[in-house]
PDB file of N, CA and C in Angstrom:
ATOM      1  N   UNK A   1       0.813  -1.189   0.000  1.00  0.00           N
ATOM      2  CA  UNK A   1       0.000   0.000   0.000  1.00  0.00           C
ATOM      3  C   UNK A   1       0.864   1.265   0.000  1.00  0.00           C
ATOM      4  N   UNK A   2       2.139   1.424   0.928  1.00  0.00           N
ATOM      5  CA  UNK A   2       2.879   2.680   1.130  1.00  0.00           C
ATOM      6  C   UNK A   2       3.537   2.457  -0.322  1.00  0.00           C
ATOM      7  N   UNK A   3       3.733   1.651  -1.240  1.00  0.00           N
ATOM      8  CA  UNK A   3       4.470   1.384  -2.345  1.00  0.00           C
ATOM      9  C   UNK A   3       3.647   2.074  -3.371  1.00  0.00           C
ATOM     10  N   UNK A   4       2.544   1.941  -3.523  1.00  0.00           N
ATOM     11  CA  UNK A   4       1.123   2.425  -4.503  1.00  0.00           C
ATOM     12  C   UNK A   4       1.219   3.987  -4.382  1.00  0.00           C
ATOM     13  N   UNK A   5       1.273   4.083  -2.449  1.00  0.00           N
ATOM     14  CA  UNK A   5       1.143   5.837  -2.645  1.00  0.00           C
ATOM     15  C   UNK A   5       2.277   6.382  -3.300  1.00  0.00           C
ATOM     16  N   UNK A   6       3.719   5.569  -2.870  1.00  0.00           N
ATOM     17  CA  UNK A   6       4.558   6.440  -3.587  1.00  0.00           C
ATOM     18  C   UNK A   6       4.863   6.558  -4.572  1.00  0.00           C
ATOM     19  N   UNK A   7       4.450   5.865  -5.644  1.00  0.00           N
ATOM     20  CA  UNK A   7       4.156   5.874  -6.803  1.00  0.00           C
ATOM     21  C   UNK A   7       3.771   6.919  -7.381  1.00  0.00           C
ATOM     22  N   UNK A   8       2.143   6.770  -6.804  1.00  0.00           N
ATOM     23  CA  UNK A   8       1.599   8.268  -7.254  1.00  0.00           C
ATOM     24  C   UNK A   8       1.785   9.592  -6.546  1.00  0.00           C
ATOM     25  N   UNK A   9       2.201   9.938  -5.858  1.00  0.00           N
ATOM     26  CA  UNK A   9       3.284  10.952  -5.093  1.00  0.00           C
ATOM     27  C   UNK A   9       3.733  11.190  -6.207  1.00  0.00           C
ATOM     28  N   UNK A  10       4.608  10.043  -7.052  1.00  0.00           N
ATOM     29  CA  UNK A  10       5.971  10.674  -7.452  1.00  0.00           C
ATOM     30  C   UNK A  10       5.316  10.929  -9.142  1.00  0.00           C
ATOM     31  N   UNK A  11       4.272  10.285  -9.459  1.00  0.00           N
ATOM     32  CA  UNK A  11       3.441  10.871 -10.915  1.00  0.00           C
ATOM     33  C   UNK A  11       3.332  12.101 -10.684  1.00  0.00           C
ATOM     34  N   UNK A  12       2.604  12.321  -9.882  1.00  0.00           N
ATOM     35  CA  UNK A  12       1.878  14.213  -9.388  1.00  0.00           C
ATOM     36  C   UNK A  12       2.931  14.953  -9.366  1.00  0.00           C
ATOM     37  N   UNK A  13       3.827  14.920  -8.738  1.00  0.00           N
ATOM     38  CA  UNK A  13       5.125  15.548  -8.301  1.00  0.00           C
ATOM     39  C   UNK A  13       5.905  16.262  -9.542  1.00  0.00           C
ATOM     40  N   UNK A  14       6.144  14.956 -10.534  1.00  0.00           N
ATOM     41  CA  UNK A  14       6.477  14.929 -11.775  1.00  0.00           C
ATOM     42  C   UNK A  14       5.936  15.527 -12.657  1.00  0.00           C
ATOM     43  N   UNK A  15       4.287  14.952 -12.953  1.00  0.00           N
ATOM     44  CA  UNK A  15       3.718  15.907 -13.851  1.00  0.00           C
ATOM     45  C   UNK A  15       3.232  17.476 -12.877  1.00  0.00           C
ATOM     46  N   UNK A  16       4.012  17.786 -11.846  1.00  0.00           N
ATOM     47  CA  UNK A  16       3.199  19.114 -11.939  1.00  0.00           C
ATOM     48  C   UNK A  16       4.768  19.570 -12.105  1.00  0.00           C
ATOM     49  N   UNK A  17       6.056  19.320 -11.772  1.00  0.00           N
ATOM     50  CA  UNK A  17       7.183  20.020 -12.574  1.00  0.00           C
ATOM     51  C   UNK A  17       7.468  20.178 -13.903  1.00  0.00           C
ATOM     52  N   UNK A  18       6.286  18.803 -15.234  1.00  0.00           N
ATOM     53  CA  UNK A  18       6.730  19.308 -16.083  1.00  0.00           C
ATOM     54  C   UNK A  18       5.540  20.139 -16.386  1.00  0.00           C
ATOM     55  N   UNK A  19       4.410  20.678 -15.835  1.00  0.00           N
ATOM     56  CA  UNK A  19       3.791  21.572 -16.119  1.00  0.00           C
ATOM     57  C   UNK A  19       4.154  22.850 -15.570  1.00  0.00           C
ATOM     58  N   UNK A  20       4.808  23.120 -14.510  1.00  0.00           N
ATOM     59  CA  UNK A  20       5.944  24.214 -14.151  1.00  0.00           C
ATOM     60  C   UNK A  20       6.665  25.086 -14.750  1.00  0.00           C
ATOM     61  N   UNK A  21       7.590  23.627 -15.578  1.00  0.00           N
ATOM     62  CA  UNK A  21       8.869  24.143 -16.781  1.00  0.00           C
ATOM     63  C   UNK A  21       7.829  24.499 -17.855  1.00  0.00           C
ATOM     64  N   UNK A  22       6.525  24.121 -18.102  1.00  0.00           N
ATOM     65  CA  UNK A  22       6.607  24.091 -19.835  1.00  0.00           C
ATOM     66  C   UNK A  22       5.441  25.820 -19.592  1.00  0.00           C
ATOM     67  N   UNK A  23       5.304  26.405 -18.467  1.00  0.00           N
ATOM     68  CA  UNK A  23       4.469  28.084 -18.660  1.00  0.00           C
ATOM     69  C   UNK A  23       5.547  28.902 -18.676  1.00  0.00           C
ATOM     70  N   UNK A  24       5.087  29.778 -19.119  1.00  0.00           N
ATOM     71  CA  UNK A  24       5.618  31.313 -19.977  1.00  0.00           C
ATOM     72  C   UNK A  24       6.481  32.027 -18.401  1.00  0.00           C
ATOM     73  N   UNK A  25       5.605  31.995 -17.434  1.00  0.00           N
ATOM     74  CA  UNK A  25       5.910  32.589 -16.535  1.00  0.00           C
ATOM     75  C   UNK A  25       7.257  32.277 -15.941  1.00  0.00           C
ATOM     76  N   UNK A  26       7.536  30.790 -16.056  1.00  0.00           N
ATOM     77  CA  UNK A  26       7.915  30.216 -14.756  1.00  0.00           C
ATOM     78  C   UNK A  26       9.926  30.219 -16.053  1.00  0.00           C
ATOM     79  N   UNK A  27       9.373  30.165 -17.613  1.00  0.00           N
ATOM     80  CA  UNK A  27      10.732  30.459 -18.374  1.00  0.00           C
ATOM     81  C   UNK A  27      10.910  31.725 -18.528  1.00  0.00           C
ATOM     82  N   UNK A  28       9.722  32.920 -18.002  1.00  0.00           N
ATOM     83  CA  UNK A  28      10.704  34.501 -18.303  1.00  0.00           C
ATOM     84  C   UNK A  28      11.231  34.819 -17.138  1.00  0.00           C
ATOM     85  N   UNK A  29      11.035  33.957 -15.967  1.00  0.00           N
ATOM     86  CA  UNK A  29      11.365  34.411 -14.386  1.00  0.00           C
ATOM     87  C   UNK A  29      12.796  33.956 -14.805  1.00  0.00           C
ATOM     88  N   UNK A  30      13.091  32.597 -15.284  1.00  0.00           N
ATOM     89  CA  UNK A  30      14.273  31.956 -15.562  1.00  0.00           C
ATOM     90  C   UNK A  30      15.227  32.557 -16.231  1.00  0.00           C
ATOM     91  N   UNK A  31      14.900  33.194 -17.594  1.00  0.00           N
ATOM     92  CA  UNK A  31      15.723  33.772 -18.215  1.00  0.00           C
ATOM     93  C   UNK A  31      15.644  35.030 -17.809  1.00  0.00           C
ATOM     94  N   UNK A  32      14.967  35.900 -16.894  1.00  0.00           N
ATOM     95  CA  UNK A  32      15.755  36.757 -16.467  1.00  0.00           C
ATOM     96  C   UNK A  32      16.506  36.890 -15.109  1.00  0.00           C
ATOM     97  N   UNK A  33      16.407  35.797 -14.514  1.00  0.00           N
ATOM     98  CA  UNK A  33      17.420  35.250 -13.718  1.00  0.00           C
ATOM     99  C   UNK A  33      18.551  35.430 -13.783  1.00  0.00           C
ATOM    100  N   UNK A  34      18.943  34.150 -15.193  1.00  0.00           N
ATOM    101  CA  UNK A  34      20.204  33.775 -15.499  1.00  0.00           C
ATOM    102  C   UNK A  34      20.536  34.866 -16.097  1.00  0.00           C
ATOM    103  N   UNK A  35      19.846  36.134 -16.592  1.00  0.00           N
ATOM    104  CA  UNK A  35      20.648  36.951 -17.557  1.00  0.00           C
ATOM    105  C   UNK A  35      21.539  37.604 -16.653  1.00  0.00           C
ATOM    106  N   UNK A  36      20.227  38.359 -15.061  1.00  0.00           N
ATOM    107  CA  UNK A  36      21.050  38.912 -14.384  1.00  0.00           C
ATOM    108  C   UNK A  36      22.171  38.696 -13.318  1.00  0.00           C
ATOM    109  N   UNK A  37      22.308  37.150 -13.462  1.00  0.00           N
ATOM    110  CA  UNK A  37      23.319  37.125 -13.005  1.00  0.00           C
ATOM    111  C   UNK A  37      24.616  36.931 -13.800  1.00  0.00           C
ATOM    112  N   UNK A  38      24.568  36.386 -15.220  1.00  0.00           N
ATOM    113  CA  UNK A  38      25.129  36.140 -16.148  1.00  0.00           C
ATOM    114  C   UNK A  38      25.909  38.123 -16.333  1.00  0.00           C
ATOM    115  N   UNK A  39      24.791  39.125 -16.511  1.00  0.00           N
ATOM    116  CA  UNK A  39      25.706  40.746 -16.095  1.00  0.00           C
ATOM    117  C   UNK A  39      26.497  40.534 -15.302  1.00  0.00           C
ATOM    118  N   UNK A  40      25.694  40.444 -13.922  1.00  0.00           N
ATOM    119  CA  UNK A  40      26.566  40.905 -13.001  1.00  0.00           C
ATOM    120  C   UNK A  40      27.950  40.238 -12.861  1.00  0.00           C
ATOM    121  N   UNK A  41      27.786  38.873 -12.998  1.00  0.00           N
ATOM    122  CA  UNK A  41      29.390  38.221 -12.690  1.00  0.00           C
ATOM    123  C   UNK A  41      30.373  38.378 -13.852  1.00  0.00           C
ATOM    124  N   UNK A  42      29.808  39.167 -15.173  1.00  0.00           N
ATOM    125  CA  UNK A  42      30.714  39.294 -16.143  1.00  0.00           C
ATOM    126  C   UNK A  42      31.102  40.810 -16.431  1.00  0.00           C
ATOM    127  N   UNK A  43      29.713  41.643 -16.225  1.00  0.00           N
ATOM    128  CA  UNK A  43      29.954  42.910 -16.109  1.00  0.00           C
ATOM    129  C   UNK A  43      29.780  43.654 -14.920  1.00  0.00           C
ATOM    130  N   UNK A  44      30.224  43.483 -13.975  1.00  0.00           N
ATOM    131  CA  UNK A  44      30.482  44.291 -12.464  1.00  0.00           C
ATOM    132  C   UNK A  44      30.816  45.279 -12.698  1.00  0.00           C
ATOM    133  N   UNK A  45      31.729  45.803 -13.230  1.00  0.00           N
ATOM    134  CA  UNK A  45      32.379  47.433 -13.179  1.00  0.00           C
ATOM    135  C   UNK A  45      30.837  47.679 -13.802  1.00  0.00           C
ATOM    136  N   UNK A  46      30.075  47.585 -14.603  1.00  0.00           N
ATOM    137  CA  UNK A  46      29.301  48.612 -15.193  1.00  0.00           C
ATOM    138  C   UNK A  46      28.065  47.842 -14.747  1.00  0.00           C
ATOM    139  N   UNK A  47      27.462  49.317 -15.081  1.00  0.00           N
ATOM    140  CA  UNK A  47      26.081  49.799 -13.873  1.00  0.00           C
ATOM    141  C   UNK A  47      24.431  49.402 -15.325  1.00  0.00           C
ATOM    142  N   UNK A  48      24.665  47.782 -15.250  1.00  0.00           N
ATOM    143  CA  UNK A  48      23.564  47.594 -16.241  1.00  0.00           C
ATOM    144  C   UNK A  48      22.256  47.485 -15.337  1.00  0.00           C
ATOM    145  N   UNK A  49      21.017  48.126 -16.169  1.00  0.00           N
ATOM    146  CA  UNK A  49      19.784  48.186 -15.599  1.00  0.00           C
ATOM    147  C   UNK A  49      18.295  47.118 -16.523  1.00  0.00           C
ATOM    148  N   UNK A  50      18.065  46.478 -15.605  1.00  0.00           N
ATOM    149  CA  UNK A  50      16.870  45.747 -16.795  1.00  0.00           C
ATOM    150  C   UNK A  50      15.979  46.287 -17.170  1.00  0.00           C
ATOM    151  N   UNK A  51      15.572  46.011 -18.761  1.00  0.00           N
ATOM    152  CA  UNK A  51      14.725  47.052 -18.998  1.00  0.00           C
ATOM    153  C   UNK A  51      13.891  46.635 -20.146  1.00  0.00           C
ATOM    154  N   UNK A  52      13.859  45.448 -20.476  1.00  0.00           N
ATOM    155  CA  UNK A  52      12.401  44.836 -21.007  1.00  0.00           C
ATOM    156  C   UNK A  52      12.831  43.004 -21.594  1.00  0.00           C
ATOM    157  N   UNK A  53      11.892  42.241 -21.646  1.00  0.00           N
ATOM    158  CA  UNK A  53      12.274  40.963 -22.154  1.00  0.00           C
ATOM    159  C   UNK A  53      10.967  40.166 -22.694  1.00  0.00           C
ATOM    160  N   UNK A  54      11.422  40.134 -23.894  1.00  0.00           N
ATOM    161  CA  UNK A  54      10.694  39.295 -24.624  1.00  0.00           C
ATOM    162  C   UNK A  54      11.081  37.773 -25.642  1.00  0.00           C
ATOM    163  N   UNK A  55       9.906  36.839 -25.686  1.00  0.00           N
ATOM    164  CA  UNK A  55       9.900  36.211 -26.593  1.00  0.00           C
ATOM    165  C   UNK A  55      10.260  35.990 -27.721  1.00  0.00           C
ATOM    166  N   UNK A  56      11.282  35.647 -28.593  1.00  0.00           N
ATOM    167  CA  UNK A  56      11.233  35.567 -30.486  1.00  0.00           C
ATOM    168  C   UNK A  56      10.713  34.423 -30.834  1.00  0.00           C
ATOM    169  N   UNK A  57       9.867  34.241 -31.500  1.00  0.00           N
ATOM    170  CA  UNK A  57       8.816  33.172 -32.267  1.00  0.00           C
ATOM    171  C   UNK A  57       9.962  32.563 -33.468  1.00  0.00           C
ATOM    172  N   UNK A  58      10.305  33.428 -34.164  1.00  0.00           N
ATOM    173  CA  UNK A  58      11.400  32.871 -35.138  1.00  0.00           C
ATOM    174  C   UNK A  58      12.734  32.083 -34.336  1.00  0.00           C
ATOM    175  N   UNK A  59      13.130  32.734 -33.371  1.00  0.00           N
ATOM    176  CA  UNK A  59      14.689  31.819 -33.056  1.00  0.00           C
ATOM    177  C   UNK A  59      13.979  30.993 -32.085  1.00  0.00           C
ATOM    178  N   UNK A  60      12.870  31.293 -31.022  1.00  0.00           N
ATOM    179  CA  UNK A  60      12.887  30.275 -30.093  1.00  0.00           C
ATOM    180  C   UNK A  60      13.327  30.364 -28.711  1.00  0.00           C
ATOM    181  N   UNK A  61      13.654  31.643 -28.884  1.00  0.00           N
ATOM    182  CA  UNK A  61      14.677  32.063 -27.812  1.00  0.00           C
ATOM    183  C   UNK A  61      14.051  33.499 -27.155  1.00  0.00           C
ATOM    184  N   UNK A  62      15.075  33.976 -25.830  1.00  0.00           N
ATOM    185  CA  UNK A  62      13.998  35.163 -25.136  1.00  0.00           C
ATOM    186  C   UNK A  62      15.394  36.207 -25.526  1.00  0.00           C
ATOM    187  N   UNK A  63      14.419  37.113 -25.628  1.00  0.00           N
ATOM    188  CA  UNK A  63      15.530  38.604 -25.659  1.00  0.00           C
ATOM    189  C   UNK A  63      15.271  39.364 -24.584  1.00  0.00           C
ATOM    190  N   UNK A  64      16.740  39.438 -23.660  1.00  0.00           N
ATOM    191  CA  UNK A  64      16.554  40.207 -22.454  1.00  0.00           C
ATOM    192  C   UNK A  64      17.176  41.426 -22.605  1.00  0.00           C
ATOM    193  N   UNK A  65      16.855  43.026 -22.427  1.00  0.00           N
ATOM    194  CA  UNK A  65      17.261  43.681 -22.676  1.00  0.00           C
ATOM    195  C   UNK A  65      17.814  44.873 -21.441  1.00  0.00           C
ATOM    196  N   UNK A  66      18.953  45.559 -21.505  1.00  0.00           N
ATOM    197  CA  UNK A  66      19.755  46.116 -20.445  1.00  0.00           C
ATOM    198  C   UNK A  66      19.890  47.729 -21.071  1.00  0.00           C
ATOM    199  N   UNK A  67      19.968  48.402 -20.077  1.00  0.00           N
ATOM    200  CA  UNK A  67      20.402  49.324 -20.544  1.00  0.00           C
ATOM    201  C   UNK A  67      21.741  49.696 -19.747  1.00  0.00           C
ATOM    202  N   UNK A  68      22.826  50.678 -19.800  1.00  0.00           N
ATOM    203  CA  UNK A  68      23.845  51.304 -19.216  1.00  0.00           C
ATOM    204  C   UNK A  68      23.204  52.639 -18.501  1.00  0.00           C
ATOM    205  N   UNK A  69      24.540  53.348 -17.977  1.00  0.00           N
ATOM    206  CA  UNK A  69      24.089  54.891 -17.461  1.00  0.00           C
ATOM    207  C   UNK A  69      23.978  55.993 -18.791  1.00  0.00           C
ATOM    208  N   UNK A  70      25.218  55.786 -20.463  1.00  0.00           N
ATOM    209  CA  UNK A  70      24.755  56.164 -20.822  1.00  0.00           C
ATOM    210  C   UNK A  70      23.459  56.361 -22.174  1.00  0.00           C
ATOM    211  N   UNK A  71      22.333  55.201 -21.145  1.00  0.00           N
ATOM    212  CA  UNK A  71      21.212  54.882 -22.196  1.00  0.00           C
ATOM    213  C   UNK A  71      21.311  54.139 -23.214  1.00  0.00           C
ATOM    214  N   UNK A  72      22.681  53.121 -23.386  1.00  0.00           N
ATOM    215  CA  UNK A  72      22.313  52.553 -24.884  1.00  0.00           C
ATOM    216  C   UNK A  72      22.135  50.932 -24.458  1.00  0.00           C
ATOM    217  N   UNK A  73      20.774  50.604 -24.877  1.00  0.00           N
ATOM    218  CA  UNK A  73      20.938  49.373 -25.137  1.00  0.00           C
ATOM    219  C   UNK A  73      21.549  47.973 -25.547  1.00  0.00           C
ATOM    220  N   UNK A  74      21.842  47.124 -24.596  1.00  0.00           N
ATOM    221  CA  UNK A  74      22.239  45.908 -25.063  1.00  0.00           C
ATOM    222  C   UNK A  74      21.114  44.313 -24.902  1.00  0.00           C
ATOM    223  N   UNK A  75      21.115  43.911 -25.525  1.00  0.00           N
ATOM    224  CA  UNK A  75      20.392  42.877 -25.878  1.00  0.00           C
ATOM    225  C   UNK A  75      21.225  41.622 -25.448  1.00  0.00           C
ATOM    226  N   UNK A  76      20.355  40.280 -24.553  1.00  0.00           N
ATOM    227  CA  UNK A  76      21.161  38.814 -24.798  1.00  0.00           C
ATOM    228  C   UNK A  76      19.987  38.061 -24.840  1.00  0.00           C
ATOM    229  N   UNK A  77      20.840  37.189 -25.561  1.00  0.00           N
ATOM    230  CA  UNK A  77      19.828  36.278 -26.211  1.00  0.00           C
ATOM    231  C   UNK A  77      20.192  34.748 -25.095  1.00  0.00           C
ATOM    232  N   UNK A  78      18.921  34.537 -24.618  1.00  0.00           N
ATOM    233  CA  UNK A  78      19.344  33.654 -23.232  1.00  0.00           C
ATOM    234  C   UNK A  78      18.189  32.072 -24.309  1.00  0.00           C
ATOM    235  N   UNK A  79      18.897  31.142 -24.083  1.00  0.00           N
ATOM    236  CA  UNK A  79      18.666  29.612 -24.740  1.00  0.00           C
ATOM    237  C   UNK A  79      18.561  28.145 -23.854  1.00  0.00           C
ATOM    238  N   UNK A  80      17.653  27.349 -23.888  1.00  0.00           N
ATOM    239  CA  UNK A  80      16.750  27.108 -24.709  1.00  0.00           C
ATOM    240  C   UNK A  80      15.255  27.470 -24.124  1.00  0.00           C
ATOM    241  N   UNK A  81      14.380  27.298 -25.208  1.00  0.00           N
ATOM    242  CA  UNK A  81      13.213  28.111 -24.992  1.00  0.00           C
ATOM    243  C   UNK A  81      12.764  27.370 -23.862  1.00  0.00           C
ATOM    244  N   UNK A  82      12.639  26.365 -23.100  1.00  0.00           N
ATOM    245  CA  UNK A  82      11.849  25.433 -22.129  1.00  0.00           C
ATOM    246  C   UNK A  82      12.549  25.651 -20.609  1.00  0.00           C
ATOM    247  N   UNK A  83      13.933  25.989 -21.429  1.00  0.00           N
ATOM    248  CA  UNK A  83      14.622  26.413 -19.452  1.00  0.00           C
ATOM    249  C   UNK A  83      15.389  27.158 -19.589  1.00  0.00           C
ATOM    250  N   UNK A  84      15.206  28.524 -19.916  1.00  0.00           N
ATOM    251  CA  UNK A  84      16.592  29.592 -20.533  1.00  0.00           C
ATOM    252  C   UNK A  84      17.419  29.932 -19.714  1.00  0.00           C
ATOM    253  N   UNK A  85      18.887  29.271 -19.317  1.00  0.00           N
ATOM    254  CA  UNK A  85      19.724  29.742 -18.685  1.00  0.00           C
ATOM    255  C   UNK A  85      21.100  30.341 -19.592  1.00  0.00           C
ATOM    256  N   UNK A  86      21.189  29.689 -20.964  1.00  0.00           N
ATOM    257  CA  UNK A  86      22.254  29.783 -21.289  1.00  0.00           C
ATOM    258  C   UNK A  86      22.354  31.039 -22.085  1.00  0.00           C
ATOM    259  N   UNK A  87      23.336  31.891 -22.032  1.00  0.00           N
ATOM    260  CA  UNK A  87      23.195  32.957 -22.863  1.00  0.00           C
ATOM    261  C   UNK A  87      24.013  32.476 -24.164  1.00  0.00           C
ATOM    262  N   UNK A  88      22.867  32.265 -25.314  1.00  0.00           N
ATOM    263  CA  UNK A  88      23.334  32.473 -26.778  1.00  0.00           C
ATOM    264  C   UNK A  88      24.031  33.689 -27.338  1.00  0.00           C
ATOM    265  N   UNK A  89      23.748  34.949 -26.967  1.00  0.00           N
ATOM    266  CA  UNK A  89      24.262  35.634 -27.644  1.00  0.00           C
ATOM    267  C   UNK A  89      24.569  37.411 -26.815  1.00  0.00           C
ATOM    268  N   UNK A  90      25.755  37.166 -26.459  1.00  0.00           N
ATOM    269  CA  UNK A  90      26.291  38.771 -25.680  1.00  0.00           C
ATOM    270  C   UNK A  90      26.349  39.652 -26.759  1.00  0.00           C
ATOM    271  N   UNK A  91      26.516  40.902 -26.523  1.00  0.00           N
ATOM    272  CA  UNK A  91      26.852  41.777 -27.826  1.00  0.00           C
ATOM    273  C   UNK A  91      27.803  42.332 -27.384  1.00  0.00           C
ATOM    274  N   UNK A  92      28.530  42.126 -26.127  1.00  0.00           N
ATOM    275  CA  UNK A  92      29.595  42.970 -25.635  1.00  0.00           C
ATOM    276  C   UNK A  92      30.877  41.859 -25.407  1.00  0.00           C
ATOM    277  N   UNK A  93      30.257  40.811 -26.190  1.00  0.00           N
ATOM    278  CA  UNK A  93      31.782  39.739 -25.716  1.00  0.00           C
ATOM    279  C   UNK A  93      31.488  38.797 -27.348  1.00  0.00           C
ATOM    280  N   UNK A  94      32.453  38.971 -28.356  1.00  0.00           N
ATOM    281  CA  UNK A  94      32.337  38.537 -29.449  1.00  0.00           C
ATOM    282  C   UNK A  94      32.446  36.859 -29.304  1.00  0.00           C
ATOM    283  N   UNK A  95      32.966  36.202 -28.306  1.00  0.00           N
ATOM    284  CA  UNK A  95      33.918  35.105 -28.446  1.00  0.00           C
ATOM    285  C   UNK A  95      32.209  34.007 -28.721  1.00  0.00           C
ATOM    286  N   UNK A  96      31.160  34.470 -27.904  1.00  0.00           N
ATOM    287  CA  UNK A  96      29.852  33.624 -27.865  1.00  0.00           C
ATOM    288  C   UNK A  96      29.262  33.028 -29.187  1.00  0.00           C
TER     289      UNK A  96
END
């Protein structure tokens, strides 16, 4: 009987993490997570501010966007669409 429950314990458990990972909410909290920490531990000297993030339907991927003190935008492109931690694409570090 304690074998049966844990069974289904561990169905529920399961399907409610992959219903977790697979909402909008729970991958823009993620990718802007990882972006801001992905700044801060790479760009410390400079004073980046978050300042909008969206979806691309074509790549699949989220665009998180920063600004500096003096106002110019930078964009990263944080990958894959289901758990975005990885940043695809810096614009301030060519090597990515």
């Amino acid at each position: 009987m304690q074998y049966k429950r844990f069974i289904l314990f561990s169905i529920v458990i399961v399907s409610l993490l992959f219903l977790l990972f697979n909402t909008s909410s729970f991958q823009e909290n993620a990718a802007k997570a990882a972006s801001h920490y992905y700044v801060r531990s790479h760009y410390a000297s400079s004073d980046f501010t978050f300042l909008k993030m969206a979806y691309d339907t074509n790549l699949g991927d989220y665009i998180v966007t920063y600004k500096d003190k003096a106002e110019q935008q930078f964009s990263f492109t944080m990958a894959p669409r289901y758990f975005p931690v990885f940043v695809r694409s810096d614009p301030l570090n060519s090597d990515l």
